[in-house]
Protein backbone atom coordinates (compact mmCIF):
# COMPACT_ATOMS: atom_id res chain seq x y z
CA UNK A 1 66.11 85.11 125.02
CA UNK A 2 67.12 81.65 126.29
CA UNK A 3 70.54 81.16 127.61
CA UNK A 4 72.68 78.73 125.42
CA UNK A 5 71.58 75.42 126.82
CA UNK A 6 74.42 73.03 129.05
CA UNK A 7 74.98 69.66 129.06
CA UNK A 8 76.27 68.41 132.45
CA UNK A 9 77.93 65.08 131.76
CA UNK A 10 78.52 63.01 134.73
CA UNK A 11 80.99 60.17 133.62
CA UNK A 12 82.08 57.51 136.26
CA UNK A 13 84.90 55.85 135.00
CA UNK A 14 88.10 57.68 132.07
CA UNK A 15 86.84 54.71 129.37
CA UNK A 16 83.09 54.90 129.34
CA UNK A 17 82.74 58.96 127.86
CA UNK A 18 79.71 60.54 125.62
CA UNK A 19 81.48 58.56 122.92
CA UNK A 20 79.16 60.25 119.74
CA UNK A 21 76.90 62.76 121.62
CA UNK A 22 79.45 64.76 122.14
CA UNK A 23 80.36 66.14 119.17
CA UNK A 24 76.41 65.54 118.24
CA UNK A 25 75.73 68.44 121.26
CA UNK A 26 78.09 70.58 120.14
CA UNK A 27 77.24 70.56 116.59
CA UNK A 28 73.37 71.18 118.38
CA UNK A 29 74.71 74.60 119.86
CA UNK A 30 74.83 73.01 123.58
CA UNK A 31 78.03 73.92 126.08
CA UNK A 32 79.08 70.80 127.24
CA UNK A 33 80.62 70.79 131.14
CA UNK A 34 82.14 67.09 132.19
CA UNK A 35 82.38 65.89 135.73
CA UNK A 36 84.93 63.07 136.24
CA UNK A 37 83.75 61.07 139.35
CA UNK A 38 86.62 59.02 139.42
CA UNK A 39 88.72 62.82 139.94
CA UNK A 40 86.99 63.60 143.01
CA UNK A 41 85.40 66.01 141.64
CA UNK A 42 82.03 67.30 142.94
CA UNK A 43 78.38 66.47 141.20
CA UNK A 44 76.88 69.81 139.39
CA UNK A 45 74.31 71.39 141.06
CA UNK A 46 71.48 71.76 138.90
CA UNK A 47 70.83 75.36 137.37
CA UNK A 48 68.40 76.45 135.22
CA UNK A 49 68.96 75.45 130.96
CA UNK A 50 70.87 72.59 132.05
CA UNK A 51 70.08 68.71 130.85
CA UNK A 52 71.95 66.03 132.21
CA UNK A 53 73.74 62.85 130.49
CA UNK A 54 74.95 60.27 132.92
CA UNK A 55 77.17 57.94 131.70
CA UNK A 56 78.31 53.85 132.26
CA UNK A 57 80.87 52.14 134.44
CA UNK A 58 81.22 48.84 136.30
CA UNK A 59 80.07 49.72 139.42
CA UNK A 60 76.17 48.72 140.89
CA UNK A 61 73.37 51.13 141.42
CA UNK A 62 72.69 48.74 144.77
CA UNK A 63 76.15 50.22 145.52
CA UNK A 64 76.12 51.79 149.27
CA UNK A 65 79.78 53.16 148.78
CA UNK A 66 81.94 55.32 146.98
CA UNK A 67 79.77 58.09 144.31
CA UNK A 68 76.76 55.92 143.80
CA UNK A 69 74.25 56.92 147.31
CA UNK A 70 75.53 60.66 146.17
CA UNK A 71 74.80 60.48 142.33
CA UNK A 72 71.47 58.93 143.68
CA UNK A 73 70.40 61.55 145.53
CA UNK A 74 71.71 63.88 142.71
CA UNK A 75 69.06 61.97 140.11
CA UNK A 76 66.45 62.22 142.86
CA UNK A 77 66.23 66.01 142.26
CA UNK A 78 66.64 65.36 138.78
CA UNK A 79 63.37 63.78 138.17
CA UNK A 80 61.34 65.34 141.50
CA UNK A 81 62.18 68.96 139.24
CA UNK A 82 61.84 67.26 136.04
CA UNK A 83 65.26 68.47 134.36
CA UNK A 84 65.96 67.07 131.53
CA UNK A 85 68.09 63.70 131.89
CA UNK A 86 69.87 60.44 129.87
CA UNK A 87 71.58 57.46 131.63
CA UNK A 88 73.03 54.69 130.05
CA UNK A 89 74.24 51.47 131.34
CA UNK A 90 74.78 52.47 135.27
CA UNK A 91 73.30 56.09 134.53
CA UNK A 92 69.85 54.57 133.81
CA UNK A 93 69.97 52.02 136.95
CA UNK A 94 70.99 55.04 138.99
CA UNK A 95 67.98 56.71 138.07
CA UNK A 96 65.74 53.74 137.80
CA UNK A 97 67.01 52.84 141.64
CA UNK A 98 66.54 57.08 142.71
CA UNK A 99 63.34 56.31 141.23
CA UNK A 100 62.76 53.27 143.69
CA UNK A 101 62.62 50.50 141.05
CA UNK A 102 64.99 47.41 142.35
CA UNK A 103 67.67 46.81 140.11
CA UNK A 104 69.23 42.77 140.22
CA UNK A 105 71.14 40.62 138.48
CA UNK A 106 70.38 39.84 134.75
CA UNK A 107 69.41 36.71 133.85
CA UNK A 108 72.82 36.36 131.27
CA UNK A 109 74.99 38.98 131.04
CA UNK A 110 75.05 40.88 127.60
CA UNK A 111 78.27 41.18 126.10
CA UNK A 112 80.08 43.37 122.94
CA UNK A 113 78.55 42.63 119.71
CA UNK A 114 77.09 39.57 119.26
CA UNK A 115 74.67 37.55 121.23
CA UNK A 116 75.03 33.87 122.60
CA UNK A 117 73.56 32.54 119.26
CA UNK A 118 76.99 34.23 117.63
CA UNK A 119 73.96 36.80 115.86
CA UNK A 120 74.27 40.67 116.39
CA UNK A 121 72.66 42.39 119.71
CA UNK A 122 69.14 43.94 118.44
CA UNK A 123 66.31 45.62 120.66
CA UNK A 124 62.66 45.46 119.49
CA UNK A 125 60.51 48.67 119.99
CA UNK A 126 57.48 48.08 122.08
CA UNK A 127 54.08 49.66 120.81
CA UNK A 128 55.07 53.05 122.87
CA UNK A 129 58.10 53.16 121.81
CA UNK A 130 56.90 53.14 118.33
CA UNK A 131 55.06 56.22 119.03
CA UNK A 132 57.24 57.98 121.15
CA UNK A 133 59.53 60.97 119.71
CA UNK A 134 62.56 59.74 121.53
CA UNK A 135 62.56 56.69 119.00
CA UNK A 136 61.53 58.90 115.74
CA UNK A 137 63.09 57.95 112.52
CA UNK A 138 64.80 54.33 114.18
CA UNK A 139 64.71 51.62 112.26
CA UNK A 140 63.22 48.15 114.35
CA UNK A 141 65.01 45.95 115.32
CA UNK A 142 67.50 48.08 116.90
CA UNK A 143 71.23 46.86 116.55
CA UNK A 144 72.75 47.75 120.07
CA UNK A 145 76.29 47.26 121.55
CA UNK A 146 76.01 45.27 124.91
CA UNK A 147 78.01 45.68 128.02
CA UNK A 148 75.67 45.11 131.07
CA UNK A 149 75.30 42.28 134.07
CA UNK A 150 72.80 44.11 135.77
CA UNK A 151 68.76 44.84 134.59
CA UNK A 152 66.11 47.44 136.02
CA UNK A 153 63.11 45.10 136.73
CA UNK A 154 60.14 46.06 135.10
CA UNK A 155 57.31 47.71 136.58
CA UNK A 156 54.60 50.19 135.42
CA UNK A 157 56.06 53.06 136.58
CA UNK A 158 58.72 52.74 134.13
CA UNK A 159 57.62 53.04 130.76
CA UNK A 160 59.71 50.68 128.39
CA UNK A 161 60.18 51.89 124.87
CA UNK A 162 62.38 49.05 123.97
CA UNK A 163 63.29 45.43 125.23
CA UNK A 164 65.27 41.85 124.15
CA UNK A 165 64.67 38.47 125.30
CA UNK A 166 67.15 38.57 128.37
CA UNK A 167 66.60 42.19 129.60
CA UNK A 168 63.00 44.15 129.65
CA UNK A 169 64.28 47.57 129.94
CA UNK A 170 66.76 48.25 127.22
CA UNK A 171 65.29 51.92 126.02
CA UNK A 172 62.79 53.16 128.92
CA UNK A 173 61.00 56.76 130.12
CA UNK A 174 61.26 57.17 133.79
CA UNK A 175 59.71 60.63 133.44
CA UNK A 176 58.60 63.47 131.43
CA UNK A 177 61.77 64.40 131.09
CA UNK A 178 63.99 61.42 131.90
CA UNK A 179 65.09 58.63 129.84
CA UNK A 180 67.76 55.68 130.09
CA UNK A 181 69.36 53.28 127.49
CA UNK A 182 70.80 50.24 129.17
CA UNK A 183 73.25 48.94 125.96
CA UNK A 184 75.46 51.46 124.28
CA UNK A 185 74.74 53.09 120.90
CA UNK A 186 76.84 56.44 122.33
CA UNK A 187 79.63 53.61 120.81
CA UNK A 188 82.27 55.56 118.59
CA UNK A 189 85.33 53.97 117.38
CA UNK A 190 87.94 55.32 119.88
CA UNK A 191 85.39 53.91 122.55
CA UNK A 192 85.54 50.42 121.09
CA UNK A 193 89.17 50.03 120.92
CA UNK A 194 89.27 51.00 123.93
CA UNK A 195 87.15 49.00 125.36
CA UNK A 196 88.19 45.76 124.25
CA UNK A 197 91.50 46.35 125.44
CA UNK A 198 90.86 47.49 128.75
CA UNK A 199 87.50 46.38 129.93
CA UNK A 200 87.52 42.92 132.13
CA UNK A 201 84.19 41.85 131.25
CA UNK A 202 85.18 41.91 127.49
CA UNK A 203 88.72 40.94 127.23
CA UNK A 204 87.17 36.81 126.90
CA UNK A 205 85.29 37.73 123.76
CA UNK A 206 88.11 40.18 122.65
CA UNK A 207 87.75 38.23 119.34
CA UNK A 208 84.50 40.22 118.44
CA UNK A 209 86.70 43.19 118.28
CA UNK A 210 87.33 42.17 114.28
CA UNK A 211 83.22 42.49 114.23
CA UNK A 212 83.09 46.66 115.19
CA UNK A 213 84.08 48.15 111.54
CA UNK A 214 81.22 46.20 110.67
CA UNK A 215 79.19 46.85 113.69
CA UNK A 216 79.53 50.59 114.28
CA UNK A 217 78.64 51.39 110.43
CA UNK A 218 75.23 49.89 111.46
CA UNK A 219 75.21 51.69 115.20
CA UNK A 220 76.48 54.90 114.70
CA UNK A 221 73.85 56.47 112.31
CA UNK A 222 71.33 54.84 115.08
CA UNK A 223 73.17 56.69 118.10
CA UNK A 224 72.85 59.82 116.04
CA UNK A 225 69.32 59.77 115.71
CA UNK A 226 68.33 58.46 118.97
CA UNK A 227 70.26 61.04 120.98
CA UNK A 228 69.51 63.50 118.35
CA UNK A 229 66.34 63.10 119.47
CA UNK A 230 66.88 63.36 123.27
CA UNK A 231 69.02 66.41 122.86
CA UNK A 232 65.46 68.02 120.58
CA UNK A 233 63.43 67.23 123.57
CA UNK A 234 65.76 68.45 126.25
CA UNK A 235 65.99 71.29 124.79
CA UNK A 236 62.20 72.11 123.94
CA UNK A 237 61.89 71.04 127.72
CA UNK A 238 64.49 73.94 128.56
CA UNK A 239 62.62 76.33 126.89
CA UNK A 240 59.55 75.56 128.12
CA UNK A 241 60.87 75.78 131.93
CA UNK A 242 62.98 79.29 130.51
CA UNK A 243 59.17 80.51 128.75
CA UNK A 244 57.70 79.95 132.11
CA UNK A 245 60.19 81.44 134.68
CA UNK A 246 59.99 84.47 132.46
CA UNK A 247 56.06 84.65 133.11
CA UNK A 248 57.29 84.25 136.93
């Protein structure tokens, strides 16, 4: 029988946590197992029926100090053994740069709720993310919540499931079994009033803050599916690697 299956969440900074997927995992049967960078404490070594969730945080992928060359070389062996892994914001420039995609400066930065235009942050599926199980059951456009300066430039070895105007790569596969989301729908209340109050890059539209009752009823059931999804392939993938080690 397959062991119960792990999440290893890697989360860089105390504000930017699983927000909804954690309770989501749970509720899935998964053990979840946090690493707090910011604690000193050491990146998981991979094991066998583990996934891997990596979260956000203000630092740069291009980063050559502090965690980032380490969590790096950590997604490196992530997608060279094909476990099972998510990054969002910084998680999926991490891998995208591990990968050896260049990540740069966005065009505009995208910010909290609402776009430049004052209209609500959406992503458009492309035609394979239409038909790709990781987007199964989303509606299109996708409402997103924005918090990003930073963009993974596009490039065929990245397939992109999802995009906006300012930023290619919003939902993208970097491997059979390794996926990003650059915006936020992990977004749970706690996380947003938290955010606003703490995070620098948001405090000068700290107005939009009266816009997240609103904005979370539309983003929340969203976040549920879409990392429902991930957490059904992960663990099909995990069962496939346990089916095959058995054979071994």
């Amino acid at each position: 029988m397959p062991r119960t299956p792990q999440l290893r969440i890697v989360q860089t900074i105390a504000r930017e946590g699983p927000g909804l997927i954690a309770p989501l995992a749970t509720e899935r049967g998964w053990q979840l197992q946090v690493t707090q960078l910011w604690t000193d404490q050491p990146l998981p070594e991979p094991q066998q029926g583990q996934a891997f969730l990596l979260l956000g945080g203000p630092a740069s992928a291009n980063d050559c100090h502090g965690r980032i060359p380490e969590l790096i070389r950590l997604c490196q062996h992530l997608l060279e053994q094909h476990i099972p892994v998510m990054g969002i914001c910084l998680g999926l420039q991490v891998l995208a740069k591990a990968k050896g995609c260049v990540i740069r400066a966005a065009r505009q930065r995208e910010l909290g709720w609402l776009d430049p235009q004052g209209q609500p942050w959406t992503l458009h599926q492309t035609p394979a993310g239409r038909h790709h199980p990781l987007l199964h059951g989303l509606p299109d456009p996708l409402p997103v919540f924005q918090l990003h300066g930073e963009e993974v430039v596009p490039e065929c070895s990245v397939e992109t499931m999802a995009s906006s105007p300012l930023c290619h790569n919003q939902i993208a596969a970097l491997g059979p079994a390794a996926y990003g989301v650059q915006g936020h729908m992990e977004l749970d209340q706690a996380m947003a009033e938290r955010w606003f109050a703490e995070d620098d890059d948001l405090r000068p539209i700290a107005h939009q803050a009266r816009f997240s009752q609103a904005g979370l009823k539309a983003l929340i059931p969203v976040g549920r599916t879409l990392y429902g999804n991930w957490l059904t392939l992960a663990a099909r993938q995990l069962a496939s690697d346990h089916a095959i080690s058995s054979e071994e």
